[in-house]
C-alpha atoms as a PDB file:
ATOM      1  CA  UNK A   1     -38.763  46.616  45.623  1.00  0.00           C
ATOM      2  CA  UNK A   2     -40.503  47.796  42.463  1.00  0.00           C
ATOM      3  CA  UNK A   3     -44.080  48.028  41.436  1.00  0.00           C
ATOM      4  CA  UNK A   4     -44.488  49.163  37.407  1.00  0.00           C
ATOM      5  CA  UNK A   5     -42.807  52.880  37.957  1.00  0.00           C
ATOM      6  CA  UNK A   6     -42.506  53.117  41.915  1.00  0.00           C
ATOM      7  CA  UNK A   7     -40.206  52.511  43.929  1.00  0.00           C
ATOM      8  CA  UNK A   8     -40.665  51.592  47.345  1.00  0.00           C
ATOM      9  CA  UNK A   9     -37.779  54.836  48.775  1.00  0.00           C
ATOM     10  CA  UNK A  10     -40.552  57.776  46.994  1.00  0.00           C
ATOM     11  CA  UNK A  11     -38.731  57.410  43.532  1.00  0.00           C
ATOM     12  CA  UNK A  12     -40.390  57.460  40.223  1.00  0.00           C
ATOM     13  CA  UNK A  13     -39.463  57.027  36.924  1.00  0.00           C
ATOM     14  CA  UNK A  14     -39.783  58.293  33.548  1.00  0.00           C
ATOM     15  CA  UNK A  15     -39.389  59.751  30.401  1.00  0.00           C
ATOM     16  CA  UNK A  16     -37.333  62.997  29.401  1.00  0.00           C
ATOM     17  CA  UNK A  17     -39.886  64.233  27.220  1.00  0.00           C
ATOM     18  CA  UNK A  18     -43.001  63.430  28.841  1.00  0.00           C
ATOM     19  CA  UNK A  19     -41.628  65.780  31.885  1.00  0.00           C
ATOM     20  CA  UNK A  20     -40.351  68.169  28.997  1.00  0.00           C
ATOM     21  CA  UNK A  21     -44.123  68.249  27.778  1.00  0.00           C
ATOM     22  CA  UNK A  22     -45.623  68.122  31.278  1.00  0.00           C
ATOM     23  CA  UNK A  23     -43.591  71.408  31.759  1.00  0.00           C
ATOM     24  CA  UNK A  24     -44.624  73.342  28.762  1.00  0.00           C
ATOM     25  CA  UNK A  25     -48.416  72.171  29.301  1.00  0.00           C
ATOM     26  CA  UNK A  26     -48.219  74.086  32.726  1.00  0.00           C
ATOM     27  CA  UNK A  27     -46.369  76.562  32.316  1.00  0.00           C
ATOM     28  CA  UNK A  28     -48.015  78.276  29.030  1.00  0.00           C
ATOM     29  CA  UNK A  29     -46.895  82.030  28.686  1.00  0.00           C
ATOM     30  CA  UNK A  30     -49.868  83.868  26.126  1.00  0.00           C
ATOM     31  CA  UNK A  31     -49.221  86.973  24.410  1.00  0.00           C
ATOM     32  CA  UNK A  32     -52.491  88.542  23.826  1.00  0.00           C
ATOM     33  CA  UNK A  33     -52.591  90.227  20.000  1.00  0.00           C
ATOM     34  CA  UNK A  34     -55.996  91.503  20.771  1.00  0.00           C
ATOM     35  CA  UNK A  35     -57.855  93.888  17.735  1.00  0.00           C
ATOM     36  CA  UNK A  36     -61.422  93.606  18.750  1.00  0.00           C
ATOM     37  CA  UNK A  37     -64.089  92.732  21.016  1.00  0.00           C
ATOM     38  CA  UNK A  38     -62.337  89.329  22.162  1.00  0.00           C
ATOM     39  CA  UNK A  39     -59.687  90.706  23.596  1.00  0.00           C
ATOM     40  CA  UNK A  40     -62.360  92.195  26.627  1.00  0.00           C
ATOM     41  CA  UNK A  41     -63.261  88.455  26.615  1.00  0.00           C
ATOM     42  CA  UNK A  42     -59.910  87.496  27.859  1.00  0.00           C
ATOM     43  CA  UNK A  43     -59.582  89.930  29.790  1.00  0.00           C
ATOM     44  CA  UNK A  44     -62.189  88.144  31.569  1.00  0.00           C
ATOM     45  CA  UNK A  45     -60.539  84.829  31.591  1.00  0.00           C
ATOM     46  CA  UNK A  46     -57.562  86.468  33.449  1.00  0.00           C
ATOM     47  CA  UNK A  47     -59.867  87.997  35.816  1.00  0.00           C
ATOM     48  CA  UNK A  48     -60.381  86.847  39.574  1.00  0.00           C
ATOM     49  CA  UNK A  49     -63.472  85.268  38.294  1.00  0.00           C
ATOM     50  CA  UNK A  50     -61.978  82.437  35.579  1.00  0.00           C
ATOM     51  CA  UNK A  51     -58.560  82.601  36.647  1.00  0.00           C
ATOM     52  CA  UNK A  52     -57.042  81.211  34.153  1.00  0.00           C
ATOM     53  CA  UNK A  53     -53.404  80.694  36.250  1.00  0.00           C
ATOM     54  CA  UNK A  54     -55.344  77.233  37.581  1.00  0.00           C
ATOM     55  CA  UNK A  55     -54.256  76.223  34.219  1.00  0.00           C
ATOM     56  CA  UNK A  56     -50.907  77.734  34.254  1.00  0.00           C
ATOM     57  CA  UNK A  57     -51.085  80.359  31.833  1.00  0.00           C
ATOM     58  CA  UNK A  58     -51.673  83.013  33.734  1.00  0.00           C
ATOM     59  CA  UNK A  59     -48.123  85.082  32.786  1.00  0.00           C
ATOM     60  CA  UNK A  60     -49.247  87.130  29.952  1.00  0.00           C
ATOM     61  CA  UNK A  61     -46.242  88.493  28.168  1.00  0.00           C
ATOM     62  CA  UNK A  62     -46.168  91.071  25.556  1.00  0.00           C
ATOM     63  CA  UNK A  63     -42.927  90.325  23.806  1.00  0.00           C
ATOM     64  CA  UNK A  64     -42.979  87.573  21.725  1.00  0.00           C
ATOM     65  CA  UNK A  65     -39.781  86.877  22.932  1.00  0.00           C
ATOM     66  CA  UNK A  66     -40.800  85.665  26.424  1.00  0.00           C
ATOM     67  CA  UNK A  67     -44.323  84.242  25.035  1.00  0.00           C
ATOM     68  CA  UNK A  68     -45.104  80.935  23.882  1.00  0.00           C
ATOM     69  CA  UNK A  69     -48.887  80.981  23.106  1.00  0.00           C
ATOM     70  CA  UNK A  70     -50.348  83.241  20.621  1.00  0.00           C
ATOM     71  CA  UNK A  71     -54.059  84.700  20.781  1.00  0.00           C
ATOM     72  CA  UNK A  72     -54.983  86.143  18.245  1.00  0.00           C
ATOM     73  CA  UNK A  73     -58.600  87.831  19.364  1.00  0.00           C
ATOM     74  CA  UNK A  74     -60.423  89.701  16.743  1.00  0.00           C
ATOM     75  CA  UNK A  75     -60.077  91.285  13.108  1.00  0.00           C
ATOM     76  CA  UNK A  76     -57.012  91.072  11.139  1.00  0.00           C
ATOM     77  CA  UNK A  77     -56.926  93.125   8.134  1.00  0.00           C
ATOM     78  CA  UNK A  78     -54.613  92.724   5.400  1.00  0.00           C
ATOM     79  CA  UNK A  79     -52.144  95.270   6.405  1.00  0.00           C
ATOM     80  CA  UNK A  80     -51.992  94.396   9.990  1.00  0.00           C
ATOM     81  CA  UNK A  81     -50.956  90.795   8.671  1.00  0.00           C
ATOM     82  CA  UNK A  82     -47.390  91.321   7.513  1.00  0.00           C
ATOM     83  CA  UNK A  83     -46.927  92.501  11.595  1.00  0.00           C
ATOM     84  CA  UNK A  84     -48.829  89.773  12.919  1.00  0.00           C
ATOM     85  CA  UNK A  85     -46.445  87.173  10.735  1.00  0.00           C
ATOM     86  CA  UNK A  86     -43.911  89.225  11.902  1.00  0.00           C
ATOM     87  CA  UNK A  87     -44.769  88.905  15.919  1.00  0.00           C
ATOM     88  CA  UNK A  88     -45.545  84.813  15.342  1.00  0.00           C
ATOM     89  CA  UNK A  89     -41.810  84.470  13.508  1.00  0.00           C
ATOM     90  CA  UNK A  90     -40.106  86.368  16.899  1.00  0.00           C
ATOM     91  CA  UNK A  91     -41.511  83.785  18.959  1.00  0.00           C
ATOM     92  CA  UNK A  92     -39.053  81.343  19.778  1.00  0.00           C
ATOM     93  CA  UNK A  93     -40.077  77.423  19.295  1.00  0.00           C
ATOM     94  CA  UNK A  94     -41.893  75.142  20.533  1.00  0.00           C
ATOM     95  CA  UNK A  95     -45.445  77.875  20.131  1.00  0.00           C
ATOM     96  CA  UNK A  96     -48.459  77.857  19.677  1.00  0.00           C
ATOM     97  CA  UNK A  97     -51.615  79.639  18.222  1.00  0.00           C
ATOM     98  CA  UNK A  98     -54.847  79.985  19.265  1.00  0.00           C
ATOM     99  CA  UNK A  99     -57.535  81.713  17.416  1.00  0.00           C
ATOM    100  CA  UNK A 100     -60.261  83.291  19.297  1.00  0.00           C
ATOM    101  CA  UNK A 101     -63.852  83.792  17.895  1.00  0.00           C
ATOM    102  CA  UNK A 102     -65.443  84.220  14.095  1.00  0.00           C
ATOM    103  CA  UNK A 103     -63.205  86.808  13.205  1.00  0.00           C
ATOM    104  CA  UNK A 104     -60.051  85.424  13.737  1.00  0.00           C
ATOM    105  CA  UNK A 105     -60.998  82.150  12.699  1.00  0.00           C
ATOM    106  CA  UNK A 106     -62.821  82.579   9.503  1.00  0.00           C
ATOM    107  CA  UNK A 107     -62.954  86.954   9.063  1.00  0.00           C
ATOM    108  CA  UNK A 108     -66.602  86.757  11.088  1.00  0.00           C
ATOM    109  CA  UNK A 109     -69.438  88.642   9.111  1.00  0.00           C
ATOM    110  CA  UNK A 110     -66.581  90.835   7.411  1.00  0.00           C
ATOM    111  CA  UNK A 111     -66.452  89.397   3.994  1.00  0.00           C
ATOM    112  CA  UNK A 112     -64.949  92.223   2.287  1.00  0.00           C
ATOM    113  CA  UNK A 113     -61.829  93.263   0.515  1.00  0.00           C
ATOM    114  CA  UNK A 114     -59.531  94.280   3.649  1.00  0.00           C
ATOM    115  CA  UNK A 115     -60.378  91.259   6.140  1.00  0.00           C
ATOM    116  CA  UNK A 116     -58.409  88.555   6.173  1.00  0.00           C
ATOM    117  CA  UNK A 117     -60.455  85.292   6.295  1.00  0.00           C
ATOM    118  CA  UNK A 118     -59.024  83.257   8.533  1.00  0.00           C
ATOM    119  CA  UNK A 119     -54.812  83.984   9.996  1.00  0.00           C
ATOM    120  CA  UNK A 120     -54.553  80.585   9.179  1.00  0.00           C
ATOM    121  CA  UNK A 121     -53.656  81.720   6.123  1.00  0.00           C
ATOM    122  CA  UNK A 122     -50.514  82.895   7.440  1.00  0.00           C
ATOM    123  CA  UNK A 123     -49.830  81.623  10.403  1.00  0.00           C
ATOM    124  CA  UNK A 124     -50.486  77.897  12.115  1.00  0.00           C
ATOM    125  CA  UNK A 125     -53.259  77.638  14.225  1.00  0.00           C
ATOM    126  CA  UNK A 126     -53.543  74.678  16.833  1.00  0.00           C
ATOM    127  CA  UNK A 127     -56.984  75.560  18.595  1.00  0.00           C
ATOM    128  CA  UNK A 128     -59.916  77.634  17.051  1.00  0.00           C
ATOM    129  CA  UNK A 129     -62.641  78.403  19.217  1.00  0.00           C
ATOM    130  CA  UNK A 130     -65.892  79.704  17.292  1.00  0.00           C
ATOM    131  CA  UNK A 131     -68.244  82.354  19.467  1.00  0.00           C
ATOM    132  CA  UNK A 132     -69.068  85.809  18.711  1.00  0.00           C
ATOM    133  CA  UNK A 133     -67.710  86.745  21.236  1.00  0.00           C
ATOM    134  CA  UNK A 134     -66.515  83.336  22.725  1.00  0.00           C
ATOM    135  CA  UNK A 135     -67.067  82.698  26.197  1.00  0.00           C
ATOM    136  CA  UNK A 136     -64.322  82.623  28.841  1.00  0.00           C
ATOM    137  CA  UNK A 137     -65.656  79.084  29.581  1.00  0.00           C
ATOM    138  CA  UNK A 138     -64.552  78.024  25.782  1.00  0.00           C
ATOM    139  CA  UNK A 139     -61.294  79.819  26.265  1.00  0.00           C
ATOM    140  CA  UNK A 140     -60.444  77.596  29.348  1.00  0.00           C
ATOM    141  CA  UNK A 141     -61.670  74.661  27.289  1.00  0.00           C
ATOM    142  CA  UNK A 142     -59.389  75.656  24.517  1.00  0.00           C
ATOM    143  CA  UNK A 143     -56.436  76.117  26.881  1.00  0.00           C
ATOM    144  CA  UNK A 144     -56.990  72.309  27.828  1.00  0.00           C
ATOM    145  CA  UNK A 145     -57.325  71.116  24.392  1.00  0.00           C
ATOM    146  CA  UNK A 146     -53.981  72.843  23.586  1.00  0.00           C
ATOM    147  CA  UNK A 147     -52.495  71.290  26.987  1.00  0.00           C
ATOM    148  CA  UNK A 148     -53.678  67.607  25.539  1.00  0.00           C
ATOM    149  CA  UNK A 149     -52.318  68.785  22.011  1.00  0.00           C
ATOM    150  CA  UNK A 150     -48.619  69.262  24.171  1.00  0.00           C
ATOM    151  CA  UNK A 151     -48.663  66.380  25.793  1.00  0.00           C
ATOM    152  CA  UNK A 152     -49.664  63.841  23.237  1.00  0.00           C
ATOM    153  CA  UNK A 153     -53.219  62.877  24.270  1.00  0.00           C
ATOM    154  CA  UNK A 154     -55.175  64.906  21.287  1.00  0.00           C
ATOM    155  CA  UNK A 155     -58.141  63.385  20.785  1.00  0.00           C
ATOM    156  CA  UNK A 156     -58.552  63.449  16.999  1.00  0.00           C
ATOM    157  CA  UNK A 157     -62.894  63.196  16.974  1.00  0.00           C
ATOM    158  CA  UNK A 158     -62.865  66.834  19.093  1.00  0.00           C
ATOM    159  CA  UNK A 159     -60.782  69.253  16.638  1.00  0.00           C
ATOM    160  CA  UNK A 160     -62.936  72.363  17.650  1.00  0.00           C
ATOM    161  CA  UNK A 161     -63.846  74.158  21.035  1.00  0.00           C
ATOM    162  CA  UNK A 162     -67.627  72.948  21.591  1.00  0.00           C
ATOM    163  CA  UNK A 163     -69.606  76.283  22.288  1.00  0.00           C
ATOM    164  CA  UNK A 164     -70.733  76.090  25.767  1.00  0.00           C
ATOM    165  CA  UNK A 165     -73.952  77.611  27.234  1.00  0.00           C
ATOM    166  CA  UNK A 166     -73.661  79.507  30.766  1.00  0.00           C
ATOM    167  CA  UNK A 167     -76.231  77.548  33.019  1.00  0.00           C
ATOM    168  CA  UNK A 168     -78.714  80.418  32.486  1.00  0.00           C
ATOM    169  CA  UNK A 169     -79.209  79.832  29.480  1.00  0.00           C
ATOM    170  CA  UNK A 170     -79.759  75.817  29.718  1.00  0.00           C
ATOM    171  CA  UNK A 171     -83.250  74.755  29.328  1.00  0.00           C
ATOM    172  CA  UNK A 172     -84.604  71.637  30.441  1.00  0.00           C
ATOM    173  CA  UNK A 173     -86.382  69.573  27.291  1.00  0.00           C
END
């Protein structure tokens, strides 16, 4: 006897590419292209402490080849841009990019002739989250936005990581 998608013998059923997207929201493999002071950040997030494997990206690979998830953590000059286009083009599809803190995202407080401003100018980037350095707390919450992103259930109104304040630091008003 049925009841909407259950079966009464332990069956369910579904669609092939909503398991095909479950999947790759779980199983997300990062490959860390770390330049700066972000990069100890994640290191961080794949400590003990934030574990991020409860999210299922805890197999950091550093071939593009077995990656799927870019993070790019810190300053990109102009020269090291032609290698980072280079590492983003031998990752095989579906991928994705997230870039981690001011300098990544927008070149930080280098405004000068040899920072890039931004890799989005050559390369796509899914999640940004802002933070000089960002938390690890906004680098889980930007692993989650990217696993709503996969799966279909991207909230349009939240396009940035909110910056999130360690419970130190809240004051009550």
């Amino acid at each position: 006897m049925a009841r909407g998608n259950e079966f009464t013998d332990g069956f369910l059923t579904t669609r092939l590419d909503e398991v095909v997207a479950w999947g790759q929201k779980n199983s997300l493999w990062p490959m860390p292209f770390g330049t700066a002071c972000c990069a100890i950040e994640f290191m961080g997030v794949v400590s003990s402490h934030f574990d991020i494997s409860r999210f299922g990206a805890e197999l950091v690979r550093f071939s593009p080849r077995q990656a799927d998830l870019m993070m790019v953590m810190g300053t990109i000059t102009y020269k090291m841009a032609p290698i980072l286009k280079r590492v983003w083009e031998q990752m095989s599809p579906p991928k994705w990019c997230i870039a981690m803190g001011a300098c990544a995202s927008s070149g930080g407080f280098y405004d000068n002739y040899s920072t890039l401003q931004g890799i989005d100018e050559i390369i796509p980037v899914d999640v940004y989250i802002p933070g000089c350095p960002p938390r690890p707390e906004q680098v889980l919450h930007a692993v989650l936005r990217l696993q709503d992103k996969i799966t279909g259930k991207d909230r349009p109104k939240y396009d940035r990581v909110i910056p999130i304040l360690p419970a130190r630091e809240v004051r009550n008003s």
